[in-house]
C-alpha atoms as a PDB file:
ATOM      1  CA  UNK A   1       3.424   2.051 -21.528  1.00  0.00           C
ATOM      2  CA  UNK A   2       4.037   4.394 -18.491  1.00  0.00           C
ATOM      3  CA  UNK A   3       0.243   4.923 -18.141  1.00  0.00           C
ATOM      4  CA  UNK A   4      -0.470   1.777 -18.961  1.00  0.00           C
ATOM      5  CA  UNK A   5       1.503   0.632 -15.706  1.00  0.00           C
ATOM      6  CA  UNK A   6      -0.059   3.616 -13.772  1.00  0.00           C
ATOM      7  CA  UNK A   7      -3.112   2.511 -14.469  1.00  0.00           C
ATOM      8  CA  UNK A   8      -2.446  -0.654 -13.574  1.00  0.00           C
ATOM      9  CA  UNK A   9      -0.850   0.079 -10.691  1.00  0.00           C
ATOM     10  CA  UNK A  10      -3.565   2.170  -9.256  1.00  0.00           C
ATOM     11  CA  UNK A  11      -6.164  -1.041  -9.725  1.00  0.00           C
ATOM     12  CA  UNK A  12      -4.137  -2.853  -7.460  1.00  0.00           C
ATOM     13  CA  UNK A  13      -3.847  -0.553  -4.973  1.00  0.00           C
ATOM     14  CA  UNK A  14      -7.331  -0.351  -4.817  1.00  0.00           C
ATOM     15  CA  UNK A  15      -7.739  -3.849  -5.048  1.00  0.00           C
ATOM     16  CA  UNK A  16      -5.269  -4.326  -1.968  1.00  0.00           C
ATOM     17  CA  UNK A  17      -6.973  -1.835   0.209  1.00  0.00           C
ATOM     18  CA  UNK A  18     -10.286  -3.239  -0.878  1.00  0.00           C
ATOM     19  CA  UNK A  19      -9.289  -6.465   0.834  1.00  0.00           C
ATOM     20  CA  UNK A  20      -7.283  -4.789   3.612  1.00  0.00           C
ATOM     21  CA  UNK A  21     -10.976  -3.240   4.805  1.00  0.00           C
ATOM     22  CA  UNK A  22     -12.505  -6.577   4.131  1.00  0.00           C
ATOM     23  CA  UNK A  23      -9.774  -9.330   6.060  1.00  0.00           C
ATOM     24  CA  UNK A  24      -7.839  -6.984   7.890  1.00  0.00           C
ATOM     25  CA  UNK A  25      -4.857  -8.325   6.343  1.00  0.00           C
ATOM     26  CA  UNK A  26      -2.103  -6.262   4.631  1.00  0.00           C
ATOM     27  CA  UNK A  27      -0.977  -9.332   2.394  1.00  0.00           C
ATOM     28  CA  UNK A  28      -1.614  -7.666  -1.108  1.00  0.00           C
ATOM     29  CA  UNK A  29      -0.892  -3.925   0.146  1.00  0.00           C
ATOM     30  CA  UNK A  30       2.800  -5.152   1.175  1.00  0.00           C
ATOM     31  CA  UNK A  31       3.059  -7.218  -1.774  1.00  0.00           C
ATOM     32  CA  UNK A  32       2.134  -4.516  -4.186  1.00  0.00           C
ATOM     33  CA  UNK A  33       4.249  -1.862  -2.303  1.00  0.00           C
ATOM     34  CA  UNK A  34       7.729  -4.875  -2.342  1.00  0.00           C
ATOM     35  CA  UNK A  35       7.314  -5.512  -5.968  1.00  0.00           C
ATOM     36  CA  UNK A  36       7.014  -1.708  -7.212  1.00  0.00           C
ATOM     37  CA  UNK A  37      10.100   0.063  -8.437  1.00  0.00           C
ATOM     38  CA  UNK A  38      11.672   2.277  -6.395  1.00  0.00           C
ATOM     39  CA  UNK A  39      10.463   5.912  -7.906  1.00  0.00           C
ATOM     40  CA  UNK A  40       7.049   4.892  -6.899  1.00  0.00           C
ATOM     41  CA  UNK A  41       7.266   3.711  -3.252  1.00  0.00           C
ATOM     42  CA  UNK A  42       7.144   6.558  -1.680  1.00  0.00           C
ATOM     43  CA  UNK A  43       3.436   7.796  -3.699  1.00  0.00           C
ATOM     44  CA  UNK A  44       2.097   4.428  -2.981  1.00  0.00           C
ATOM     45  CA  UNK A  45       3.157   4.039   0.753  1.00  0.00           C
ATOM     46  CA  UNK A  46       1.412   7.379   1.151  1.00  0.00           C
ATOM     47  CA  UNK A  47      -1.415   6.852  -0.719  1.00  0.00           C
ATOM     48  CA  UNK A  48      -2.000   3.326   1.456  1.00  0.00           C
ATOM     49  CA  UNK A  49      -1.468   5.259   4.638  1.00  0.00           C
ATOM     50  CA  UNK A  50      -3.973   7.902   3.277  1.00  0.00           C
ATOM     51  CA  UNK A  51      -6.675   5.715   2.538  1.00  0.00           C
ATOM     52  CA  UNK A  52      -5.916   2.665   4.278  1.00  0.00           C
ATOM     53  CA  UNK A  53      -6.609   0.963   7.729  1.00  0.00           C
ATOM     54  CA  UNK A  54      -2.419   0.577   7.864  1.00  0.00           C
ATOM     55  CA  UNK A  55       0.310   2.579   9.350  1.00  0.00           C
ATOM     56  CA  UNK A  56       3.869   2.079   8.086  1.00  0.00           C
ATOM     57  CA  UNK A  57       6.938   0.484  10.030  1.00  0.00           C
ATOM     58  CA  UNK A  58      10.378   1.618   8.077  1.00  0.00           C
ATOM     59  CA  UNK A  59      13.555  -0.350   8.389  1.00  0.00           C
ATOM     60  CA  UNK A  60      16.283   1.068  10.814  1.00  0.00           C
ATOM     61  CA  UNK A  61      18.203   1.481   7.094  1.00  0.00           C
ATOM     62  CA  UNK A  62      15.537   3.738   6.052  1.00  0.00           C
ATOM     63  CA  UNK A  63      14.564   1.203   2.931  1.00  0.00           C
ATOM     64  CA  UNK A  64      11.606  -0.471   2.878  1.00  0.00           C
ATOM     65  CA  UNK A  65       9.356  -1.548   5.489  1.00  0.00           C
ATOM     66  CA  UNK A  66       6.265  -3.175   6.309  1.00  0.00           C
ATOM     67  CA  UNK A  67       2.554  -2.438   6.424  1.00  0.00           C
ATOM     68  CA  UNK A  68       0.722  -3.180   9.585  1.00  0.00           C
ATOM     69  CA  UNK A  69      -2.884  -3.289   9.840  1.00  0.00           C
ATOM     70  CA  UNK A  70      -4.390  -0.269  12.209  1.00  0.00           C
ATOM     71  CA  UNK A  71      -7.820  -1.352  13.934  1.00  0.00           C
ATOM     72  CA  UNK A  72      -8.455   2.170  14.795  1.00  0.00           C
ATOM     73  CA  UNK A  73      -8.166   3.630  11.624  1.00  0.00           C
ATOM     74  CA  UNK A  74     -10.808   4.475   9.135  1.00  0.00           C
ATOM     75  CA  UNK A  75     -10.787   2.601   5.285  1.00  0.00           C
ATOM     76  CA  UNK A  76     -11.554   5.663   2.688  1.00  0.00           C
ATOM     77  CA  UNK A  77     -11.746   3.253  -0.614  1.00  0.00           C
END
């Protein structure tokens, strides 16, 4: 079941930066990253900022965050 839901979880990353290049919009990125467990935050915040057009604004308490779209930045999907 693990790599069932890695699997899984790496289509909808995809998916979400697929329509982050298309409608500039980090809608499904941030709702993929909220709804994750905890353990794999971190890898898919990274991976986003990697390959994304999004840079990353953590809370003061150092949980969580939110994904903001980057004009400037080149999509690598």
């Amino acid at each position: 079941q693990i790599a069932t839901f890695t699997q899984r979880e790496h289509q909808l990353a995809v998916s979400a930066l697929a329509h982050l290049g298309e409608h500039n919009d980090v809608i499904y990125v941030q709702a993929l990253y909220d709804m994750s467990p905890a353990n794999y935050q971190r890898g898919l915040r990274l991976w986003f900022l990697e390959f994304g057009k999004c840079t990353f604004k953590a809370n003061e308490s150092g949980k969580g965050g939110v994904f903001i779209y980057a004009k400037s930045k080149a999509s690598d999907v």
